[in-house]
C-alpha atoms as a PDB file:
ATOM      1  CA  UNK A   1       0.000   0.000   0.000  1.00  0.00           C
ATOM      2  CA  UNK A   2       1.241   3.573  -1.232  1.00  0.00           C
ATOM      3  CA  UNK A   3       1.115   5.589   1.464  1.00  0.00           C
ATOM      4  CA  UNK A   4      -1.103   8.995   0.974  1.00  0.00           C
ATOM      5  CA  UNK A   5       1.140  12.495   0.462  1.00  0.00           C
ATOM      6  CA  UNK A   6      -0.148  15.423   1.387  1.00  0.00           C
ATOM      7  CA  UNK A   7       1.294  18.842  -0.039  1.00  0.00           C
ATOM      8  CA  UNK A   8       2.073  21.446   3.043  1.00  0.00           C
ATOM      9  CA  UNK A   9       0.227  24.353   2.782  1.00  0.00           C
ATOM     10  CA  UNK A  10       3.320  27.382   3.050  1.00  0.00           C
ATOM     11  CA  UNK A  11       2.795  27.852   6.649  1.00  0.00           C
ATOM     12  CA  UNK A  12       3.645  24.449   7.118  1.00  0.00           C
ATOM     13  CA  UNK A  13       6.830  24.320   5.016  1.00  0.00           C
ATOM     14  CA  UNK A  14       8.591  26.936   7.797  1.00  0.00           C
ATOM     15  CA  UNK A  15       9.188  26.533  11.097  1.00  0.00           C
ATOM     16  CA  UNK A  16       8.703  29.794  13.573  1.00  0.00           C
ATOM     17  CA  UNK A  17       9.926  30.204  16.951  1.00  0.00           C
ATOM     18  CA  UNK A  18       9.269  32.829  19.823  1.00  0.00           C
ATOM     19  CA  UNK A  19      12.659  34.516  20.017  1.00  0.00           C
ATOM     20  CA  UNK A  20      11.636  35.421  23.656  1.00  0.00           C
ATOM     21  CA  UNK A  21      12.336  31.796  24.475  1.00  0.00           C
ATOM     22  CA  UNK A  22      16.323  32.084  24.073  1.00  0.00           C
ATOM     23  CA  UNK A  23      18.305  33.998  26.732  1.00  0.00           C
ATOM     24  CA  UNK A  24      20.626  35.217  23.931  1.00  0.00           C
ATOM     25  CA  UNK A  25      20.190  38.136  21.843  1.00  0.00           C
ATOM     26  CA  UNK A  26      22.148  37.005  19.275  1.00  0.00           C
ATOM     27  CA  UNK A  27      23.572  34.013  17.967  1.00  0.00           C
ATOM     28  CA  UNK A  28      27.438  36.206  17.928  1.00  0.00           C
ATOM     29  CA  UNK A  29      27.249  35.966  21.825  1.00  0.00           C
ATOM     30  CA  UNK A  30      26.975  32.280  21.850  1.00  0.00           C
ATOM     31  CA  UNK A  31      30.089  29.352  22.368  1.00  0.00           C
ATOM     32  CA  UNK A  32      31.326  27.804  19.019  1.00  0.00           C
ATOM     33  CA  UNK A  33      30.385  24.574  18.069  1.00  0.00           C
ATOM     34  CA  UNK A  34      32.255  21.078  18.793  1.00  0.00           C
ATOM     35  CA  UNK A  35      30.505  19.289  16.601  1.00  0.00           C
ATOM     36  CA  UNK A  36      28.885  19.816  12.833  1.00  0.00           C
ATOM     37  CA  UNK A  37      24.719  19.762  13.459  1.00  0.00           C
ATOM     38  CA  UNK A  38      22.619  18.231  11.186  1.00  0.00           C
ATOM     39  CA  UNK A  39      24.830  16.223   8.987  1.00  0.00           C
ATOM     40  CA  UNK A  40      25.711  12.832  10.838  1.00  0.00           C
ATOM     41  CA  UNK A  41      26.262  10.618   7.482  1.00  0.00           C
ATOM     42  CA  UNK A  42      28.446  13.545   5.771  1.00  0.00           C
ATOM     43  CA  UNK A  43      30.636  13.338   8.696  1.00  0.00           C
ATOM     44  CA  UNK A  44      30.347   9.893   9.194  1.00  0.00           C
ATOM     45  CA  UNK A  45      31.217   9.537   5.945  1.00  0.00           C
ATOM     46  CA  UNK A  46      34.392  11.998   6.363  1.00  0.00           C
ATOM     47  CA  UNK A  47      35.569  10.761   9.328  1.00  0.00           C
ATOM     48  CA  UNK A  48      35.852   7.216   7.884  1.00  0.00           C
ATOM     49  CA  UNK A  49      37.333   8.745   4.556  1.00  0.00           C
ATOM     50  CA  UNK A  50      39.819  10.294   6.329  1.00  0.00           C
ATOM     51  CA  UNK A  51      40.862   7.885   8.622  1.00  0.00           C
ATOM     52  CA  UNK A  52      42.099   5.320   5.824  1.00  0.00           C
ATOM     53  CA  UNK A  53      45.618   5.153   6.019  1.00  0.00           C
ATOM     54  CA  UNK A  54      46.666   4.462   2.847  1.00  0.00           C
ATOM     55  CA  UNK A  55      48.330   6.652   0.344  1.00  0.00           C
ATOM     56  CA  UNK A  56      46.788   8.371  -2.739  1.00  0.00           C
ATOM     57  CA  UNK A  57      43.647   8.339  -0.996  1.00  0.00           C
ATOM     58  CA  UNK A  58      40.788  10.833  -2.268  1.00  0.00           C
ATOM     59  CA  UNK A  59      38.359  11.960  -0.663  1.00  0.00           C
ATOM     60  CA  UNK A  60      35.625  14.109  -2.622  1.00  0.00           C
ATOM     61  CA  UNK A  61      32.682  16.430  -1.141  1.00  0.00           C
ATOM     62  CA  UNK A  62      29.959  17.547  -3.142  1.00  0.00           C
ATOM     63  CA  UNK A  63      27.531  19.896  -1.348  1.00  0.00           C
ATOM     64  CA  UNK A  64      26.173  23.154  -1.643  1.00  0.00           C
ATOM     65  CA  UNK A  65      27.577  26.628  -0.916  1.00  0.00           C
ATOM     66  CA  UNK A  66      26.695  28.125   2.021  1.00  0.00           C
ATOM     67  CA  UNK A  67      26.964  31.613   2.168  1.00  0.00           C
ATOM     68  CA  UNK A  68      28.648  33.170   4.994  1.00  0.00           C
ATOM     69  CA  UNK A  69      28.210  36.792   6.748  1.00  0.00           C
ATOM     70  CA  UNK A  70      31.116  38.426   7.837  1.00  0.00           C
ATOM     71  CA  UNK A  71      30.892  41.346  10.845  1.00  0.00           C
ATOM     72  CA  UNK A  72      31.516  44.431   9.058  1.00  0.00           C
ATOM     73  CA  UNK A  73      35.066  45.551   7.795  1.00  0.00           C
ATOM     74  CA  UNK A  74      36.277  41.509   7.863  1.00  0.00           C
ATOM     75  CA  UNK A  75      35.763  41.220   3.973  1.00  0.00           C
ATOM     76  CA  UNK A  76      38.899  42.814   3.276  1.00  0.00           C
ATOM     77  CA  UNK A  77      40.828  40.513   5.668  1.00  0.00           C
ATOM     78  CA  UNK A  78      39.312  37.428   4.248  1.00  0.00           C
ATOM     79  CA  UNK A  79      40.143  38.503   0.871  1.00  0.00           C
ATOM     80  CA  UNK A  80      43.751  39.156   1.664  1.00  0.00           C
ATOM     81  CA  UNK A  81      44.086  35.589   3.579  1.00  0.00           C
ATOM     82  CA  UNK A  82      42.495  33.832   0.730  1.00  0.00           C
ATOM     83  CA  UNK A  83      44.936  35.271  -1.869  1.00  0.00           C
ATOM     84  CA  UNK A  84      47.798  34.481   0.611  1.00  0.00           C
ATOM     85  CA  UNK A  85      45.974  30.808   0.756  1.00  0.00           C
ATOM     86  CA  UNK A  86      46.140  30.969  -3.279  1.00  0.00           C
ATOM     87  CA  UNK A  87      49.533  31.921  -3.447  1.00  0.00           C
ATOM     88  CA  UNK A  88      50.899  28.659  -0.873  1.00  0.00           C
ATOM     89  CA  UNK A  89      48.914  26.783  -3.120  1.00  0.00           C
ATOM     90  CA  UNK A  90      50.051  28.151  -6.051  1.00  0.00           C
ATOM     91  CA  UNK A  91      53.854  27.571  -4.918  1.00  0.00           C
ATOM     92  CA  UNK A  92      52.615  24.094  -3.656  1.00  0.00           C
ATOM     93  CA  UNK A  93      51.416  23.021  -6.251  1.00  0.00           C
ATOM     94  CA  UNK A  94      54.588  23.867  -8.860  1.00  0.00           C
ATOM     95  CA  UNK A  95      57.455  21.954  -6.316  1.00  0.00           C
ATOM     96  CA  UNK A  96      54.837  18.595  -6.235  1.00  0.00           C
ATOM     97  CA  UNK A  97      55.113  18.939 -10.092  1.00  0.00           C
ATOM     98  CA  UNK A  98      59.049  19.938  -9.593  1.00  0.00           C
ATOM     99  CA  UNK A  99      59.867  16.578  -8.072  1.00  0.00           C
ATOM    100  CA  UNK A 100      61.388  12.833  -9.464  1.00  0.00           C
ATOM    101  CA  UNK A 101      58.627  11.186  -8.130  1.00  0.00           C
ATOM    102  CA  UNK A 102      55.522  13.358 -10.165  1.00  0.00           C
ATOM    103  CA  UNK A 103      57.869  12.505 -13.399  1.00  0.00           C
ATOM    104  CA  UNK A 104      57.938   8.734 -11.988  1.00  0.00           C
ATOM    105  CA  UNK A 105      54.151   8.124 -11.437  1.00  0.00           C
ATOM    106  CA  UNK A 106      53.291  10.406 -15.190  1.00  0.00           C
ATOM    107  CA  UNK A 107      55.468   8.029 -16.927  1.00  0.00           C
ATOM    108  CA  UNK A 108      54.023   5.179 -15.186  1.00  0.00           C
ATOM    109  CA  UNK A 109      50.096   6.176 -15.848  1.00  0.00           C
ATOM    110  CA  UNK A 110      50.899   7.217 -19.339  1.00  0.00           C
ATOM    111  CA  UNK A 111      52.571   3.611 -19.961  1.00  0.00           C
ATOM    112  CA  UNK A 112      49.407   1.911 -18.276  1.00  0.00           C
ATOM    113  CA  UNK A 113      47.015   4.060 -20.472  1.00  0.00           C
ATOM    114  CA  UNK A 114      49.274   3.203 -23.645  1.00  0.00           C
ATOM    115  CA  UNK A 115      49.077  -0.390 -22.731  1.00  0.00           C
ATOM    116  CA  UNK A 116      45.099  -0.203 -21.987  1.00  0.00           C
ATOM    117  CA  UNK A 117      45.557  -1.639 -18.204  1.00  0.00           C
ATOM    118  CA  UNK A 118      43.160   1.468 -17.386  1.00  0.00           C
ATOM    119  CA  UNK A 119      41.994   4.471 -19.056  1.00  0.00           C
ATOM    120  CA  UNK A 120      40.951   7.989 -17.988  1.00  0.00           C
ATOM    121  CA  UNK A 121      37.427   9.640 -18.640  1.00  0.00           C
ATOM    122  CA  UNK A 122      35.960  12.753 -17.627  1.00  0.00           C
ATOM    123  CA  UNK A 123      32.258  13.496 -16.902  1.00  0.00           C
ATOM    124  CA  UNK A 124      30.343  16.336 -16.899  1.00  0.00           C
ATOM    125  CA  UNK A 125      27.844  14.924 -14.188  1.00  0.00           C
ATOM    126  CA  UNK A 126      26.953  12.526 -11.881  1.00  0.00           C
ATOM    127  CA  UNK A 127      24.852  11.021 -14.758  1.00  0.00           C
ATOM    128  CA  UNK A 128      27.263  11.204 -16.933  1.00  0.00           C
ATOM    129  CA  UNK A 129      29.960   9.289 -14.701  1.00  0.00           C
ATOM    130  CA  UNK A 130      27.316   6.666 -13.740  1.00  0.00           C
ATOM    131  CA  UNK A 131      27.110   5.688 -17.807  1.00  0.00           C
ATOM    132  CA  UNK A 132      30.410   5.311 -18.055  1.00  0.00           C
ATOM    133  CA  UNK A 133      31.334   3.539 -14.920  1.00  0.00           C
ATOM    134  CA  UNK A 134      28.257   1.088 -15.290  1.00  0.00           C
ATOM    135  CA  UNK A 135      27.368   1.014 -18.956  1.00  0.00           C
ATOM    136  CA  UNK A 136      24.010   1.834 -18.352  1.00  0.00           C
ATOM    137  CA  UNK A 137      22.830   4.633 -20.029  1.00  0.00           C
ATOM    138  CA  UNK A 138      20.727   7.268 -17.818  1.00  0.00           C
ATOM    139  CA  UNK A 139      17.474   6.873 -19.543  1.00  0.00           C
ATOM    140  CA  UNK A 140      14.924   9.911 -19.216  1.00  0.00           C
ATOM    141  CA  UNK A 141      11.755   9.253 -16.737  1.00  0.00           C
ATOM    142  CA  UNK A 142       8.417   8.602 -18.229  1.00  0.00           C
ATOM    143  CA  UNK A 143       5.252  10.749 -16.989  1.00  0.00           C
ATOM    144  CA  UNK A 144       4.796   9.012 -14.341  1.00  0.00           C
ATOM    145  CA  UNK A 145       8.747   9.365 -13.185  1.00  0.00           C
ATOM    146  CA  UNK A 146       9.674   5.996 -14.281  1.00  0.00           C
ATOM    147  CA  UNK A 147      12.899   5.255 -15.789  1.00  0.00           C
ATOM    148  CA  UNK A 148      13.642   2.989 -18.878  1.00  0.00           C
ATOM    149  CA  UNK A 149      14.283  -1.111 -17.851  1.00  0.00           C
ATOM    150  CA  UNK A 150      18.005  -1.630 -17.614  1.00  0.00           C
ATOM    151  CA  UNK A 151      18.789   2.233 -17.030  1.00  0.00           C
ATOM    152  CA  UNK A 152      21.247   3.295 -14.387  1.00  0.00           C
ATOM    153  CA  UNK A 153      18.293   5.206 -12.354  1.00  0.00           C
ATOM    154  CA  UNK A 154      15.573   1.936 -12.671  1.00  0.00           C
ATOM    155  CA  UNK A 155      16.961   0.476  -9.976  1.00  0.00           C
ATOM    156  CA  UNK A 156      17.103   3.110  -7.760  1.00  0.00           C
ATOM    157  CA  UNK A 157      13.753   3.635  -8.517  1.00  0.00           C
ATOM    158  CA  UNK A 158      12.309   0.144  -7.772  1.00  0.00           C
ATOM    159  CA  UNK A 159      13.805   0.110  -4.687  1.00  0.00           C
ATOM    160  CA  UNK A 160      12.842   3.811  -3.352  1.00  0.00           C
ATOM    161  CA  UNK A 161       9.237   1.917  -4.795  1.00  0.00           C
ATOM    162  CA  UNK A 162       9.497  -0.979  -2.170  1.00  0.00           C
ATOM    163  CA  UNK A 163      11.266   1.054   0.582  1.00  0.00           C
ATOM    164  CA  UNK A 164       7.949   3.152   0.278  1.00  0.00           C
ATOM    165  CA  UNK A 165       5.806   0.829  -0.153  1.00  0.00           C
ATOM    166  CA  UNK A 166       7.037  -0.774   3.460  1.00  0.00           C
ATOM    167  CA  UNK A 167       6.357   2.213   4.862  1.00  0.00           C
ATOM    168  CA  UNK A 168       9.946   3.355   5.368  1.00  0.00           C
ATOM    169  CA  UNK A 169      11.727  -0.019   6.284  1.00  0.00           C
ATOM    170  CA  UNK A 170      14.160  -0.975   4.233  1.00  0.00           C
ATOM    171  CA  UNK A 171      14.048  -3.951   2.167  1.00  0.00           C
END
C-alpha cells in the first residue's frame, strides 16, 4: 500500500519560533560549536574517509555553498588571507610537479594508459559518470517518473518503490 502524500500548505513548510524563548540576543554571543549539526552521514562519511591510512587516498565532497556573513570591515581581511591561501597553493602546487617522483608516477600512468591496463574519462555529471562507470545509459523518466528497464536510475527507482511501499523499512 502507497502511502497517501499530502502537499504542506506554506505555513507548514517553515518553522517559527518565539525569540523570547532564548536567553541570547544574538547568535554572535553564543560558544562555538564542537561538533557539525545536522549532517551525521556527511561526517560519518568523512571521518571514515579520512581515517584510511593508505596513500593516494581521495576523498571528494559535493555539497552546496553556504553563504557566509562576515561582521563588518572583515571582507577585506578574508580577501587578503584567501589570496595568501592561493599563493601557498600556487607555490605548492609547482614543487609537487618539480619533483622525481611526479615525473615517476606520469610516466608510469601514461605507460598503463598506452598499454590499456586502465583508461581515464571525464564526466560532466553525476549522470554522466554513472554511464560510463556502469554502462548503463541514464534513460529519461516517463510521466509518471519511471525510468527505462536496464537504465542506471531503474533500480534506484524500484527500490525507493518498495522502501515506500514498506512504509519506510528498508528492504
Amino acid at each position: 500500500m502507497t502511502p497517501k502524500l499530502t502537499e504542506l500548505s506554506p505555513e507548514a513548510r517553515r518553522r517559527v519560533c518565539d525569540p523570547g524563548g532564548f536567553d541570547f540576543d544574538t547568535t554572535a554571543r553564543l560558544p562555538a560549536l564542537a561538533e557539525v549539526l545536522g549532517q551525521p552521514r556527511a561526517v560519518a562519511a568523512l571521518e571514515f574517509g579520512s581515517g584510511i591510512p593508505s596513500p593516494g587516498f581521495n576523498l571528494f565532497v559535493l555539497g552546496a555553498p553556504m553563504p557566509q556573513r562576515l561582521p563588518p570591515g572583515r571582507g577585506t581581511e578574508l580577501r587578503r588571507d584567501i589570496d595568501a591561501l592561493l599563493e601557498e597553493l600556487r607555490a605548492a602546487i609547482l614543487r609537487a610537479f618539480d619533483t622525481g617522483e611526479y615525473s615517476t608516477h606520469r610516466d608510469k600512468v601514461s605507460e598503463a594508459v598506452r598499454e590499456r591496463k586502465f583508461h581515464i574519462w571525464t564526466a560532466d555529471s553525476v549522470d554522466a559518470a554513472l554511464e560510463l562507470l556502469t554502462g548503463l545509459a541514464r534513460g529519461e523518466p516517463d510521466v509518471a517518473g519511471v525510468h527505462p528497464e536496464g537504465s542506471v536510475h531503474r533500480p534506484v527507482g524500484d527500490r525507493l518503490g518498495r522502501y515506500a511501499a514498506l512504509g519506510g523499512e528498508a528492504s
